[in-house]
N, C-alpha and C. Protein backbone atom coordinates (compact mmCIF):
# COMPACT_ATOMS: atom_id res chain seq x y z
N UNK A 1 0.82 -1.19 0.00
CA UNK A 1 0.00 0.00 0.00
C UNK A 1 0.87 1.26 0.00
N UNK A 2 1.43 1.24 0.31
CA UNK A 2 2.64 2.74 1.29
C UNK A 2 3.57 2.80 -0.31
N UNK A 3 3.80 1.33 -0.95
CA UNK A 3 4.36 1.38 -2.20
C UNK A 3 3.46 2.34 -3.31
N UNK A 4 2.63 1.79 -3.38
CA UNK A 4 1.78 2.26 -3.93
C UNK A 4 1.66 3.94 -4.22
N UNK A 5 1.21 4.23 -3.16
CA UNK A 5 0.98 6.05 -2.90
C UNK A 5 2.27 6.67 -3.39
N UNK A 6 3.40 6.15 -3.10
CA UNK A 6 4.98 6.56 -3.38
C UNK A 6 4.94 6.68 -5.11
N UNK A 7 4.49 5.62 -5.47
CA UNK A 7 4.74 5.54 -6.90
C UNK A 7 3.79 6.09 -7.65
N UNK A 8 2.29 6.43 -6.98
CA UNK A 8 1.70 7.45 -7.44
C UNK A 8 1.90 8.40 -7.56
N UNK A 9 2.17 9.30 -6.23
CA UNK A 9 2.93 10.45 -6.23
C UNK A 9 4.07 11.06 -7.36
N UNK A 10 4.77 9.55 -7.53
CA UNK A 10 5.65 10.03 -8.71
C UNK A 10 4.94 10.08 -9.88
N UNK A 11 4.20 9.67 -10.34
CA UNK A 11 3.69 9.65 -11.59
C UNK A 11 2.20 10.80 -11.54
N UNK A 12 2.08 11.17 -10.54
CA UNK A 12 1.61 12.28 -10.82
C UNK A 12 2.36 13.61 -10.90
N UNK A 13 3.70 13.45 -10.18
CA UNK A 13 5.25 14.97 -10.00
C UNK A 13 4.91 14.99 -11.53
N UNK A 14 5.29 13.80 -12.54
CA UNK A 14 5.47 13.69 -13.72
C UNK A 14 4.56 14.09 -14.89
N UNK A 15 3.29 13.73 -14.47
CA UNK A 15 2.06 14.69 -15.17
C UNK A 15 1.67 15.51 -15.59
N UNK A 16 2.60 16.28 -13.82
CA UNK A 16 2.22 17.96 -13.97
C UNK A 16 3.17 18.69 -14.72
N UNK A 17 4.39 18.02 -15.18
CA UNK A 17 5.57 18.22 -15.46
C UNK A 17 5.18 18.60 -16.97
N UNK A 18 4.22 17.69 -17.67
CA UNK A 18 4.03 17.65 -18.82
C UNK A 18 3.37 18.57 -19.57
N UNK A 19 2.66 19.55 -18.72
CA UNK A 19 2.39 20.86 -18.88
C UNK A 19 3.10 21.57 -20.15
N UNK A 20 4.14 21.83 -19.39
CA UNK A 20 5.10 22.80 -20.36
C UNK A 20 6.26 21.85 -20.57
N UNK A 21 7.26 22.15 -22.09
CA UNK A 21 8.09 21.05 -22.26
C UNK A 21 8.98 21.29 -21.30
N UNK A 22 10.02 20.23 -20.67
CA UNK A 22 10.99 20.62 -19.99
C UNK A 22 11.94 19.77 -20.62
N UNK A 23 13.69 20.46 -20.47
CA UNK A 23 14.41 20.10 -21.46
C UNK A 23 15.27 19.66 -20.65
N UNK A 24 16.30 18.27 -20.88
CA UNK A 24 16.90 17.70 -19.87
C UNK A 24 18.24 18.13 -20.27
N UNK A 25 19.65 18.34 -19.44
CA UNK A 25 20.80 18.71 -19.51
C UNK A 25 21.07 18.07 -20.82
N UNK A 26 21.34 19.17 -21.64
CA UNK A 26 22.49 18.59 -23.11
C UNK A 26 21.64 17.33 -23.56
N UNK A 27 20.37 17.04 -23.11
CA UNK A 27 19.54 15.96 -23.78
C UNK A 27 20.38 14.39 -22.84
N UNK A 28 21.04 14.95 -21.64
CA UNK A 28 21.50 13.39 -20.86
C UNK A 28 20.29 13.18 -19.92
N UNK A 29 19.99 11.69 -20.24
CA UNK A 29 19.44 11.05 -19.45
C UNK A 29 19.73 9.40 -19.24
N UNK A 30 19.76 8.83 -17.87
CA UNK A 30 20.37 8.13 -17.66
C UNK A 30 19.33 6.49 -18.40
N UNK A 31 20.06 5.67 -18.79
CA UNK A 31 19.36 4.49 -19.70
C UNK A 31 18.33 4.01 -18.58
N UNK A 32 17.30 3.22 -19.07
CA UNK A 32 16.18 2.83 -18.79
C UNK A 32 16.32 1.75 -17.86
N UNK A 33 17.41 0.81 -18.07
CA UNK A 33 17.82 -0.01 -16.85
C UNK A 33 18.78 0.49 -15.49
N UNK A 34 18.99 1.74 -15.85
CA UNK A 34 19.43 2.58 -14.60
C UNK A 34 18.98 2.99 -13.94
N UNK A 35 17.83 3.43 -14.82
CA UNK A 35 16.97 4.42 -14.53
C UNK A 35 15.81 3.43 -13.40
N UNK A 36 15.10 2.13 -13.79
CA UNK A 36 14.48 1.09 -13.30
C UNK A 36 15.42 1.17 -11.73
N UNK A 37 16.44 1.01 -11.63
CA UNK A 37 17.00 0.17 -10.69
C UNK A 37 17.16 1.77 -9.79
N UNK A 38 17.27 2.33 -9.90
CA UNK A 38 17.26 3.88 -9.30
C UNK A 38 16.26 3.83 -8.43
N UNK A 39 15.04 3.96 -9.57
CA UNK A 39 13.37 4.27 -9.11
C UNK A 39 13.31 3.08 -8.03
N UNK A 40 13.45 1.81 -8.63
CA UNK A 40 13.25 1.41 -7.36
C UNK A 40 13.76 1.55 -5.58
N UNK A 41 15.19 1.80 -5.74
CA UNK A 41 15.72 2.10 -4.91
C UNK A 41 15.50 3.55 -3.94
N UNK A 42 14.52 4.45 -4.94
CA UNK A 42 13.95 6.06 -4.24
C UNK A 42 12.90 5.39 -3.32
N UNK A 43 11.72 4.51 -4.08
CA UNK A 43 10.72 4.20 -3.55
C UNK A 43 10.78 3.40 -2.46
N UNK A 44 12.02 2.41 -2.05
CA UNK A 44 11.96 1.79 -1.37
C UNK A 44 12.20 2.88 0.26
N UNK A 45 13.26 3.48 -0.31
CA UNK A 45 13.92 4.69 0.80
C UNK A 45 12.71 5.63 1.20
N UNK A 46 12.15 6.55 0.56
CA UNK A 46 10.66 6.95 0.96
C UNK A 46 9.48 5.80 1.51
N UNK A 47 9.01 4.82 1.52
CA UNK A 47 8.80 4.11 1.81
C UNK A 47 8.86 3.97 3.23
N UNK A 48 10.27 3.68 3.58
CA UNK A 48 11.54 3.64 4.67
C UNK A 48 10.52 4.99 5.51
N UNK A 49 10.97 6.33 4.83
CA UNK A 49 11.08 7.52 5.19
C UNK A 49 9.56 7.67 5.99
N UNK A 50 8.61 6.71 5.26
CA UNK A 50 6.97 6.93 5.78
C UNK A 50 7.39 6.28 7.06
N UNK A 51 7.63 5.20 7.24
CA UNK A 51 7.16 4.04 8.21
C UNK A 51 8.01 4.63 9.66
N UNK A 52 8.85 5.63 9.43
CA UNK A 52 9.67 6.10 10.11
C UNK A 52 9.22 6.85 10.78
N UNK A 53 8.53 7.83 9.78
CA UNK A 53 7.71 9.34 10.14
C UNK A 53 6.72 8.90 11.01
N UNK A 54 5.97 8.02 10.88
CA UNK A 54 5.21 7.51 11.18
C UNK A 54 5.14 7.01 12.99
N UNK A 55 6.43 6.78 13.20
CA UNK A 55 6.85 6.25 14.82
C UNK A 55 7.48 7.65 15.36
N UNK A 56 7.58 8.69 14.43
CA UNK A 56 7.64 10.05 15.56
C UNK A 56 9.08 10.12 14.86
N UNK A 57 9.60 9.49 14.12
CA UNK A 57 11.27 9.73 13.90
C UNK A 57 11.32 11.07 13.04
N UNK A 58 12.26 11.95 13.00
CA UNK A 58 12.97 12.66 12.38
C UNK A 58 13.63 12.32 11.05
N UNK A 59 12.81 11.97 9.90
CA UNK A 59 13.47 11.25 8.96
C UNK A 59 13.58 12.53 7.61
N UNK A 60 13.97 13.80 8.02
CA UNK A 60 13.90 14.61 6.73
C UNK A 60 15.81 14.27 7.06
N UNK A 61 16.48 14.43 7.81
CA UNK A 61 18.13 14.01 7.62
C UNK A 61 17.87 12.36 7.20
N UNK A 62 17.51 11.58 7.26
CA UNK A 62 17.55 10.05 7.08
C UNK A 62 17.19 10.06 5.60
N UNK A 63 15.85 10.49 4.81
CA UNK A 63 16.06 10.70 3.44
C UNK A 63 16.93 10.98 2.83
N UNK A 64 17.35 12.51 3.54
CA UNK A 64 18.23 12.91 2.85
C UNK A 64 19.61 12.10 2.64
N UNK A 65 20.01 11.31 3.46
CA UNK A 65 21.11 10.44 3.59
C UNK A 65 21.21 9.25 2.73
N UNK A 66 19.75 8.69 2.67
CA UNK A 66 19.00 7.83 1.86
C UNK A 66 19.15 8.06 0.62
N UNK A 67 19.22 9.20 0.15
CA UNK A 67 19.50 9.56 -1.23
C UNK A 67 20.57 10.22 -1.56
N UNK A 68 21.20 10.48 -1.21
CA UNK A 68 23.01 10.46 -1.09
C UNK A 68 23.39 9.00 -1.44
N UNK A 69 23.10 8.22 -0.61
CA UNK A 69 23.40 6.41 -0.41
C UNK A 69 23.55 5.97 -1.52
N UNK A 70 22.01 6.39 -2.04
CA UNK A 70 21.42 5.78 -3.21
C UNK A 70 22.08 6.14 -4.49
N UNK A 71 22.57 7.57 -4.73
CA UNK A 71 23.28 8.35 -5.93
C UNK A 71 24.69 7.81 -5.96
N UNK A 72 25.22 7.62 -4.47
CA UNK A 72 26.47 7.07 -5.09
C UNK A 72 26.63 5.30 -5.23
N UNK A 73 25.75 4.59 -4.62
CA UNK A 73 25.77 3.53 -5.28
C UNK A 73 25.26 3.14 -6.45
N UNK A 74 24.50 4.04 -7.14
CA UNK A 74 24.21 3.59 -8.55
C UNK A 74 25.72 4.64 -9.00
N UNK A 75 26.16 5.26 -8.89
CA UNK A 75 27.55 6.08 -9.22
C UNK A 75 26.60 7.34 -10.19
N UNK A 76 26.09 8.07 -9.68
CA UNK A 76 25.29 9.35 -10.19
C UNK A 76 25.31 10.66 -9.69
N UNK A 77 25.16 11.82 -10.06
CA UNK A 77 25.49 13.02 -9.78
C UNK A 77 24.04 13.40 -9.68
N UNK A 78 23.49 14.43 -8.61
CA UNK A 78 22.16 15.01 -8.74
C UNK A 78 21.86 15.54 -9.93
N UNK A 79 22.53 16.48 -10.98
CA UNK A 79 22.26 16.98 -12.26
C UNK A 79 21.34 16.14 -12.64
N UNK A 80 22.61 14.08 -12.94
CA UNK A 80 22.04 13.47 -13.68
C UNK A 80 20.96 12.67 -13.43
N UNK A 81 20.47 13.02 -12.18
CA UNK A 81 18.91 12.26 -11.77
C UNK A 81 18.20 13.54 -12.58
N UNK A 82 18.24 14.57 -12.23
CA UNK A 82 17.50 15.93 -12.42
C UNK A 82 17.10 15.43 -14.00
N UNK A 83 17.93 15.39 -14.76
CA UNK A 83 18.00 15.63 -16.30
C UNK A 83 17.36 14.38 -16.34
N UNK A 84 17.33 13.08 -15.98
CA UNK A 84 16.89 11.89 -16.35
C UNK A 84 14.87 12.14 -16.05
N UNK A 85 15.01 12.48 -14.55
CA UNK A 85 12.85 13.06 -14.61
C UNK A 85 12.80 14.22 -15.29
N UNK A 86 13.81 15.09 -16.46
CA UNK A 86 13.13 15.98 -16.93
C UNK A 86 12.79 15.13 -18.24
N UNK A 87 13.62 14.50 -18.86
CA UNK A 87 13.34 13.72 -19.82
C UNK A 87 12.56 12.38 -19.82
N UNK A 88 12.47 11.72 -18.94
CA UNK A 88 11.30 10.75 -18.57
C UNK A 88 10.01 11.84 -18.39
N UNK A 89 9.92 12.63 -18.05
CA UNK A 89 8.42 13.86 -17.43
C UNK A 89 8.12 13.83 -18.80
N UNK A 90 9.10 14.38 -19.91
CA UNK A 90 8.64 14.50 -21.69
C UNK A 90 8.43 13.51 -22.30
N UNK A 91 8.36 12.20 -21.79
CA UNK A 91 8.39 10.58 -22.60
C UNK A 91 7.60 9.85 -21.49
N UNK A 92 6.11 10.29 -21.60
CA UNK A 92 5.37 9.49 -20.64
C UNK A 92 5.07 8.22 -20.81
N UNK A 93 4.76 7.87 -22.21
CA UNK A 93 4.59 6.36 -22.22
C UNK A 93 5.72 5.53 -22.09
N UNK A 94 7.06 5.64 -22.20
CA UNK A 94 8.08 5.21 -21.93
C UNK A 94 8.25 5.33 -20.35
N UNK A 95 7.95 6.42 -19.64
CA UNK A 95 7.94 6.85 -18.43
C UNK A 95 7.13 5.30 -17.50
N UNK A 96 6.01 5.25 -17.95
CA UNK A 96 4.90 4.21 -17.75
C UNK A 96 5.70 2.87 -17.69
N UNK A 97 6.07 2.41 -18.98
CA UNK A 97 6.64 1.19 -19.16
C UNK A 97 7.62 0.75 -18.33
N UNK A 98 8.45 2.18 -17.95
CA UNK A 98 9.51 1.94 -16.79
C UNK A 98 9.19 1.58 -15.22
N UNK A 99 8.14 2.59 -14.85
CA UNK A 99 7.26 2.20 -13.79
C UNK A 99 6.40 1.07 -13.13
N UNK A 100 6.55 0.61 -14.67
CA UNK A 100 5.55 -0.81 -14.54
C UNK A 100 6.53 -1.72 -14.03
N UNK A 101 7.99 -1.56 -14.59
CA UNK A 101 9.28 -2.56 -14.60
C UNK A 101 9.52 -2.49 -12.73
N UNK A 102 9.63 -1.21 -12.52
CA UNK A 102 9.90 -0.54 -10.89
C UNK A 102 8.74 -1.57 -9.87
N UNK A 103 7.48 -1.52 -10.77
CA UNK A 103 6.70 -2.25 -9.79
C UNK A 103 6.86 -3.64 -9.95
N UNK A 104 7.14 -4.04 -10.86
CA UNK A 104 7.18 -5.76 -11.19
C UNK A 104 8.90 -5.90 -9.92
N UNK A 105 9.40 -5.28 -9.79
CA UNK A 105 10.91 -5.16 -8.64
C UNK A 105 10.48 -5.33 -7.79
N UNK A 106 9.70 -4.12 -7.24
CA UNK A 106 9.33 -4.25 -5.73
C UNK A 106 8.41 -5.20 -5.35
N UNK A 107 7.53 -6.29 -6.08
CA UNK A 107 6.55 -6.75 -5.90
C UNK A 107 7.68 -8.14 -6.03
N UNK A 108 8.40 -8.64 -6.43
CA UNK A 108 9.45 -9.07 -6.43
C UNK A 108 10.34 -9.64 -5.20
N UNK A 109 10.83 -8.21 -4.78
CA UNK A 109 11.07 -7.96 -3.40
C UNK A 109 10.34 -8.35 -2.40
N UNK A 110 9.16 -7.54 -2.45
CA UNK A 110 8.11 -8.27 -1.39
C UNK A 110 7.86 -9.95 -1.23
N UNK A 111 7.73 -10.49 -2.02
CA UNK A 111 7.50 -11.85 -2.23
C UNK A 111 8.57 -12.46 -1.41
């Protein structure tokens, strides 16, 4: 459930995004199996970040750490997350297909 809302949330950031075009650094965005293994790894950490919030914890430093963690173990620079949801936000049905991959992971995981 808590998965769920997370990955809604994102795909609605992305919606609104679609408004007006937005243009990603020099056209870099990171490949689709990076990109999969990323997403999953945000959602799991927010996720984290609810269940936390949730028992009274202080988890705006713990995200934030969470996603530090996360950037340098996939080996990524903030730019190149930035530029990767500006260009996934402009390629929604591709956006979709990736999301679907993110959930077939975590459902995966869960099991």
């Amino acid at each position: 459930m808590k998965i769920s809302v997370s990955i809604l949330s994102l795909l609605l950031f992305f919606s609104m995004c679609k408004e007006k075009e937005v243009k990603a650094y020099s056209g870099y965005h990171l490949p689709r199996k990076n990109m999969i293994a990323l997403l999953t790894d945000i959602v799991l950490a927010e996720g984290n970040e609810k269940v936390l919030h949730k028992y009274g914890y202080n988890t705006k430093v713990l995200l934030d750490s969470s996603y530090q963690f996360i950037y340098k173990k996939q080996n990524i620079k903030n730019w190149q997350m930035d530029s990767s949801f500006k260009y996934y936000a402009n390629h929604p049905t591709e956006f979709q297909v990736l999301m679907d991959e993110v959930i077939e992971n975590l459902n995966r995981l869960e099991n």
